[in-house]
N, C-alpha and C. Protein backbone atom coordinates (compact mmCIF):
# COMPACT_ATOMS: atom_id res chain seq x y z
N UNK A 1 0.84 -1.18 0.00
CA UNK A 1 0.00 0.00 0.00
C UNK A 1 0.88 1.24 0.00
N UNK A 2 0.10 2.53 -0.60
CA UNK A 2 1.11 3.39 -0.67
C UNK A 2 0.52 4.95 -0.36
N UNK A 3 0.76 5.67 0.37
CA UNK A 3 0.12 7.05 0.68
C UNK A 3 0.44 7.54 -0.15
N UNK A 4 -0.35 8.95 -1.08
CA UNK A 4 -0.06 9.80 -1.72
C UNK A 4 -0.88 11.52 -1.42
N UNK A 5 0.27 11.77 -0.84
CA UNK A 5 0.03 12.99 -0.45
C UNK A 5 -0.04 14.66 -1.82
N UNK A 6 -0.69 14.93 -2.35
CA UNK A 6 -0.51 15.62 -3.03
C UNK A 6 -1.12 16.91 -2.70
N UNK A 7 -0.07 18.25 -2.89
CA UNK A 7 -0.57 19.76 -2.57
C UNK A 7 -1.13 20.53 -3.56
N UNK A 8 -2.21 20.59 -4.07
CA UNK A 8 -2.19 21.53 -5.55
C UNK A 8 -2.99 22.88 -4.68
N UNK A 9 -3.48 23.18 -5.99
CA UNK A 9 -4.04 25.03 -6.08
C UNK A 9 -5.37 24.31 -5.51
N UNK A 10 -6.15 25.32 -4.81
CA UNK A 10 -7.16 24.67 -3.95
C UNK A 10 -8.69 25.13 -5.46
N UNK A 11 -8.56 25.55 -6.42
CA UNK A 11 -9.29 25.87 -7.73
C UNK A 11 -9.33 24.51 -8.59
N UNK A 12 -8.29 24.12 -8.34
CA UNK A 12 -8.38 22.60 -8.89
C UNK A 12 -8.64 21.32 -7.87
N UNK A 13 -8.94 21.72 -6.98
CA UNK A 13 -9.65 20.35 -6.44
C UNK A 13 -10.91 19.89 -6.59
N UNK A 14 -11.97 20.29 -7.16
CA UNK A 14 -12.98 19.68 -7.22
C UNK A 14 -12.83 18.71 -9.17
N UNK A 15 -11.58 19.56 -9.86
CA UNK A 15 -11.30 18.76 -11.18
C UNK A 15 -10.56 17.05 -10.78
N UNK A 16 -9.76 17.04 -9.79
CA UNK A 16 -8.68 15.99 -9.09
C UNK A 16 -9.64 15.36 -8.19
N UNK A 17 -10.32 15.35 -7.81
CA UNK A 17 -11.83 15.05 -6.96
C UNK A 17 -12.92 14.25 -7.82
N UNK A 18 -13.19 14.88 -9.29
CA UNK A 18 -14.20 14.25 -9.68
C UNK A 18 -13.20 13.04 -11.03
N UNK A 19 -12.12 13.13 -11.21
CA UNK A 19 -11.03 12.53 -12.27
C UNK A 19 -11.30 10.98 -10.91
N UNK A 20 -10.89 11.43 -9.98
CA UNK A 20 -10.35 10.26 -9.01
C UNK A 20 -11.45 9.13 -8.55
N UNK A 21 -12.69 10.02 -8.64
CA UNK A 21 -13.87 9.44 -8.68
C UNK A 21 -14.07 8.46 -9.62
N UNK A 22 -13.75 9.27 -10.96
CA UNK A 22 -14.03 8.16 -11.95
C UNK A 22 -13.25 6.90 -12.26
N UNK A 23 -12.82 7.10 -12.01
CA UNK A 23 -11.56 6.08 -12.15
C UNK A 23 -11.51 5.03 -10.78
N UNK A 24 -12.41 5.42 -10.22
CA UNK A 24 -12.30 4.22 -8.93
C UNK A 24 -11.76 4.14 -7.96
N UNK A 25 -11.38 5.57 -7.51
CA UNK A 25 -10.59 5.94 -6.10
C UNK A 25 -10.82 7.05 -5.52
N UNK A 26 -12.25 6.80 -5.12
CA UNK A 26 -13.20 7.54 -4.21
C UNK A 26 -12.36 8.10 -2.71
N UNK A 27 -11.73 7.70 -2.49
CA UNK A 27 -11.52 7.70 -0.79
C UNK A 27 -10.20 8.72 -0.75
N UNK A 28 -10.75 9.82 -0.27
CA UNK A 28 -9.86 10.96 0.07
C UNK A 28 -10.09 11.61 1.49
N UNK A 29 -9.00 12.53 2.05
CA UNK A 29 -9.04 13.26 2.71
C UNK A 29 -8.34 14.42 2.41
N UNK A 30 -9.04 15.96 2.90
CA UNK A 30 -8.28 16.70 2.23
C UNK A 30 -8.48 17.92 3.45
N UNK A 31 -7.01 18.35 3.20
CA UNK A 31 -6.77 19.53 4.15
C UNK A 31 -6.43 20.79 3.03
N UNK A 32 -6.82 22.07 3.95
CA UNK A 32 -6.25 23.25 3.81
C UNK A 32 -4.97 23.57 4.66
N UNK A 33 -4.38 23.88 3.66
CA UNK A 33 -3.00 24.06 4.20
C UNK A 33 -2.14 25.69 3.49
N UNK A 34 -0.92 25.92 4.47
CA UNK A 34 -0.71 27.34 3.73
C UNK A 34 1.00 26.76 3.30
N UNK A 35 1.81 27.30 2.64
CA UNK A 35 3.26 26.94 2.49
C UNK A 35 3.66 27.87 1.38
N UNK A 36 4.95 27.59 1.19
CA UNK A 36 5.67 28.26 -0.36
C UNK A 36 6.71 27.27 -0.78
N UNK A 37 6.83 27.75 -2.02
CA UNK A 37 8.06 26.83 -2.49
C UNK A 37 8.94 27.32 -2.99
N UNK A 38 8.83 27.40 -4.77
CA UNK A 38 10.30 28.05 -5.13
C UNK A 38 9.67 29.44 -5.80
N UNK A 39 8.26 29.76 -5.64
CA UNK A 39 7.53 30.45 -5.90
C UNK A 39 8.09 31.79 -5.49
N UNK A 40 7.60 33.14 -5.82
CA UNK A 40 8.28 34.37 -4.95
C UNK A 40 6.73 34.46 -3.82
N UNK A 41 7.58 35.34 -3.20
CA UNK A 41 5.78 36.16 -2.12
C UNK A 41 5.48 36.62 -3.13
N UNK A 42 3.98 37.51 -2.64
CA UNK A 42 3.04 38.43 -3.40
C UNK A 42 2.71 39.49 -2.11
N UNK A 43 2.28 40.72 -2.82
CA UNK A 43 1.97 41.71 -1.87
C UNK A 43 0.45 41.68 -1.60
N UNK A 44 -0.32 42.12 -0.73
CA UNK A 44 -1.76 42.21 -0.64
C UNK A 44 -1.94 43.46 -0.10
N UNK A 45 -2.70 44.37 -0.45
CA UNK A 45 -3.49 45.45 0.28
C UNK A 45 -4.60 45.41 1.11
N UNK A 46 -4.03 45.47 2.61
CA UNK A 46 -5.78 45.41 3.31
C UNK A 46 -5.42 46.11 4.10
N UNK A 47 -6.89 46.85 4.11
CA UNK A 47 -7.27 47.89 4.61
C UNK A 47 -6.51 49.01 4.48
N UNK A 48 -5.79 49.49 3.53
CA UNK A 48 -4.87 50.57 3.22
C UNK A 48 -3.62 50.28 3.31
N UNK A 49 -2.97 49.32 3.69
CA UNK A 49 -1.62 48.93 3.99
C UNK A 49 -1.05 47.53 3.11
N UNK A 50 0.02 47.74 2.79
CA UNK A 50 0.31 46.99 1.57
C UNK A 50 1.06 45.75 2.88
N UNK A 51 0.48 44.39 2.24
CA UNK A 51 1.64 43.28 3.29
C UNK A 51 2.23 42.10 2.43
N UNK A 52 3.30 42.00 2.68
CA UNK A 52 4.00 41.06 2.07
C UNK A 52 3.56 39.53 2.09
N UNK A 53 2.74 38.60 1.60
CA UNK A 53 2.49 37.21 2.01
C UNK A 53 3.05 36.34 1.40
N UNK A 54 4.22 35.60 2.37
CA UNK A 54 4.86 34.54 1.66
C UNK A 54 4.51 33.24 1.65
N UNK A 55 3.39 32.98 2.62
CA UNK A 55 2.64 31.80 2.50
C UNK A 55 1.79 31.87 1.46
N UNK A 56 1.09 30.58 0.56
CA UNK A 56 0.30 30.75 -0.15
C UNK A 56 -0.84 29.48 0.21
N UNK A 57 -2.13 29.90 -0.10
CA UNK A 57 -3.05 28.90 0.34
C UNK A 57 -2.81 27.71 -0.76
N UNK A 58 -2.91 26.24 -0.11
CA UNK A 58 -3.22 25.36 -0.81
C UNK A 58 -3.89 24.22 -0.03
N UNK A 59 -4.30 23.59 -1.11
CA UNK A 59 -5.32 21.92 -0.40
C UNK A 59 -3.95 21.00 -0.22
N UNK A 60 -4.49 20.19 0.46
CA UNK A 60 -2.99 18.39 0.62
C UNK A 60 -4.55 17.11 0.56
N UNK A 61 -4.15 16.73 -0.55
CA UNK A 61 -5.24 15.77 -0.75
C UNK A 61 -4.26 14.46 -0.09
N UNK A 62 -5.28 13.87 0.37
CA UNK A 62 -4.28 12.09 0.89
C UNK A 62 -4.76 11.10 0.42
N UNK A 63 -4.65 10.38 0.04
CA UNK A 63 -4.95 8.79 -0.61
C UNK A 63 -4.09 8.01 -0.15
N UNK A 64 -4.89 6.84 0.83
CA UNK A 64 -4.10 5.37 0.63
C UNK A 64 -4.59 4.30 -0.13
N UNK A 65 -3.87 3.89 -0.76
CA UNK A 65 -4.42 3.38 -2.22
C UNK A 65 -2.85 1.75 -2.14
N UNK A 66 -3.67 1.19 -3.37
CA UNK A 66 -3.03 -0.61 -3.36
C UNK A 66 -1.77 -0.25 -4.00
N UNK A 67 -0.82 -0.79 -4.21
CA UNK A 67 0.23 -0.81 -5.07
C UNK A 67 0.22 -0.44 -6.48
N UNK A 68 -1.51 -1.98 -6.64
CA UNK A 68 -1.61 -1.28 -8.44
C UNK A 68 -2.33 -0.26 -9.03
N UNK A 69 -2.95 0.49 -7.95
CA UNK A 69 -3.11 1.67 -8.45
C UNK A 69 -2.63 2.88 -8.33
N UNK A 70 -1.22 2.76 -7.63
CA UNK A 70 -0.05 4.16 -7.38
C UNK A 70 0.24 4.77 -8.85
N UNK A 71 0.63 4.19 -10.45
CA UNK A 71 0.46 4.40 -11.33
C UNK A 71 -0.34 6.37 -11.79
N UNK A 72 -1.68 4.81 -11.52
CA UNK A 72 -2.95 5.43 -11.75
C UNK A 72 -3.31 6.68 -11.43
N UNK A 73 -4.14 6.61 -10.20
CA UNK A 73 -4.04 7.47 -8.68
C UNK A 73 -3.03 9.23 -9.00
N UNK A 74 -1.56 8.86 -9.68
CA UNK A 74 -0.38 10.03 -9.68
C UNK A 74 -0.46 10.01 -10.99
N UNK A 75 -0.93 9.67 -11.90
CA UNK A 75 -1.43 10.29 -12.96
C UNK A 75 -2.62 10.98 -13.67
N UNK A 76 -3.79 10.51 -12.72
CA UNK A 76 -5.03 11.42 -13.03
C UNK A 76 -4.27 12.87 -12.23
N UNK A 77 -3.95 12.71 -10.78
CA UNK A 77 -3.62 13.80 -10.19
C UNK A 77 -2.86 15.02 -11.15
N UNK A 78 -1.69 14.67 -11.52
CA UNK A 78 -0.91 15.09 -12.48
C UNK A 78 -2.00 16.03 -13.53
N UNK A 79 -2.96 15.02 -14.13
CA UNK A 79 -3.35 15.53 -15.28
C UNK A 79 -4.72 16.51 -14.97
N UNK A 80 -5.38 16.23 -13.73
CA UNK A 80 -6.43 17.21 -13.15
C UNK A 80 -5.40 18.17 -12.97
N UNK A 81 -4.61 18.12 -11.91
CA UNK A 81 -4.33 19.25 -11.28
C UNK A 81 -3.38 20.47 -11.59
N UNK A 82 -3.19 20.06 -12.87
CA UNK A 82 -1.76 20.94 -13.72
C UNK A 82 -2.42 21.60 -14.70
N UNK A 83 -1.69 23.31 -14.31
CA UNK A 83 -2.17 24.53 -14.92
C UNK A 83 -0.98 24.86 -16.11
N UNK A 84 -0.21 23.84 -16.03
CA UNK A 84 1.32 24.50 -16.87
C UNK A 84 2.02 25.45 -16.31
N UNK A 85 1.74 25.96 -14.73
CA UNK A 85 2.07 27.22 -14.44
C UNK A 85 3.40 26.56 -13.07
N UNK A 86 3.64 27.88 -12.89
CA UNK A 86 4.61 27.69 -11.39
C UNK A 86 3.54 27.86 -10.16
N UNK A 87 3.53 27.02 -9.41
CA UNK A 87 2.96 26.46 -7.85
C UNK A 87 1.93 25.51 -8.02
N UNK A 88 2.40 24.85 -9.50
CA UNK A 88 0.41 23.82 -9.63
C UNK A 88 0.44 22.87 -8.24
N UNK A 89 1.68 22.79 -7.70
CA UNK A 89 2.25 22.04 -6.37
C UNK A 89 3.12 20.60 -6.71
N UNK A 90 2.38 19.74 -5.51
CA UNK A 90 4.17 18.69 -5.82
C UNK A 90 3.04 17.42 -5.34
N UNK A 91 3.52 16.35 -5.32
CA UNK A 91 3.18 15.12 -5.05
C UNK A 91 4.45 13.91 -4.32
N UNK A 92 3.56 13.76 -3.30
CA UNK A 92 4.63 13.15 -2.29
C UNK A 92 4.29 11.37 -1.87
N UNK A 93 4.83 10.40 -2.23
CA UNK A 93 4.77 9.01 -2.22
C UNK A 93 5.42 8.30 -0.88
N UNK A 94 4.21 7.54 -0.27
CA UNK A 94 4.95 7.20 1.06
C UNK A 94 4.56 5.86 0.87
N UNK A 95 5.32 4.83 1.33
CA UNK A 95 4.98 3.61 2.18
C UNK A 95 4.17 3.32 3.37
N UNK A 96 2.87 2.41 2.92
CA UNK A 96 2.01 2.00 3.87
C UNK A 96 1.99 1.26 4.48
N UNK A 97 2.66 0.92 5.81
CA UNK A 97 2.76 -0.77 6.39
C UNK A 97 1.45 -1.01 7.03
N UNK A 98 0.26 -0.76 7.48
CA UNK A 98 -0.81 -1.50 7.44
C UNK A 98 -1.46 -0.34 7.52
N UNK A 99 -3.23 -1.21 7.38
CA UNK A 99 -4.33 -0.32 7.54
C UNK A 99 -5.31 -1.16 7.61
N UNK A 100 -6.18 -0.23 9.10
CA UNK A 100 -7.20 -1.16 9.72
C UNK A 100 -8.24 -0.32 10.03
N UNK A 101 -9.58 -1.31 9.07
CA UNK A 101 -10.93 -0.47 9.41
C UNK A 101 -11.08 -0.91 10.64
N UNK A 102 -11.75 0.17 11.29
CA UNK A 102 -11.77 0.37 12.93
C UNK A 102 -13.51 -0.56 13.14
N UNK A 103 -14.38 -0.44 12.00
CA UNK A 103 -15.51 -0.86 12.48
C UNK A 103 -15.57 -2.61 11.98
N UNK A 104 -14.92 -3.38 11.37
CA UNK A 104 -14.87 -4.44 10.97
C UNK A 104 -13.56 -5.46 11.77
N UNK A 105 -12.29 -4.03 11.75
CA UNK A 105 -11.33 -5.05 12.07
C UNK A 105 -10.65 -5.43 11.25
N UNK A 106 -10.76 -5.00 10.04
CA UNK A 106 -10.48 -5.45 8.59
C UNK A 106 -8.58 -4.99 8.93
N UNK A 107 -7.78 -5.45 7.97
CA UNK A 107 -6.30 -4.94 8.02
C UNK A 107 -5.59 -5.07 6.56
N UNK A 108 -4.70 -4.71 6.34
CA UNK A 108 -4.03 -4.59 5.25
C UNK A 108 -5.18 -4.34 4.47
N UNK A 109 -4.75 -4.75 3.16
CA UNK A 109 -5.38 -3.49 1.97
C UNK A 109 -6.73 -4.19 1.63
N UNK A 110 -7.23 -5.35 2.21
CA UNK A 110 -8.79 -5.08 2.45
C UNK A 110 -9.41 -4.10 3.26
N UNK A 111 -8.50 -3.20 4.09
CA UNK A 111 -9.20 -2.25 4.93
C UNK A 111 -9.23 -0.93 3.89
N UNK A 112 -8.59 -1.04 2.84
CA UNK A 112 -8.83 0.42 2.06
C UNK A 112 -9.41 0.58 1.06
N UNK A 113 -10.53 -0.82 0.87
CA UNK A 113 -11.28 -1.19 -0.81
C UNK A 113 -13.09 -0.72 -0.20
């Protein structure tokens, strides 16, 4: 099993949301999150005063998903979530050593189907 953590533009998550759907990998969790990368800041004006913001808002979608669909899974992502631009974000691949539905008892990767 394999986690896939991916950060995009929070405008493209409902495109990476309904791609993932179709394709048969319903099961997400998704945070708001703030960060930067190799991106520059941007300035904002509020309330009359100009402020420098070097954080930028983004979503972190999570998927634990089977082996044979890590492929899959990081290539719809890829192809929903990419503007051609700088900050479409990054995608991060982890190793899953188990997973257990809490209401069955279920473990390993029958707990994530």
């Amino acid at each position: 099993m394999k986690k896939i953590e991916a950060i995009i533009k929070p405008s493209k998550l409902k495109d990476v949301q309904l791609a993932l759907k179709e394709a048969d990998i319903p099961c997400m969790s998704v945070v708001n999150v703030k960060g930067t990368g190799l991106q520059k800041s941007y300035s904002q004006t509020y309330r009359g005063s100009e402020k420098s913001n070097i954080l930028k808002s983004r979503v972190m979608i999570i998927c634990v998903i089977s082996d044979e669909n890590l492929e899959k899974c990081i290539n719809i992502i890829l192809d929903a979530a990419s503007t051609k631009s700088v900050g479409d974000g990054k995608i991060f691949v982890y190793e899953v050593q188990n997973a257990i539905r809490i209401r069955t008892r279920t473990r390993g990767s029958e707990a994530i189907k």
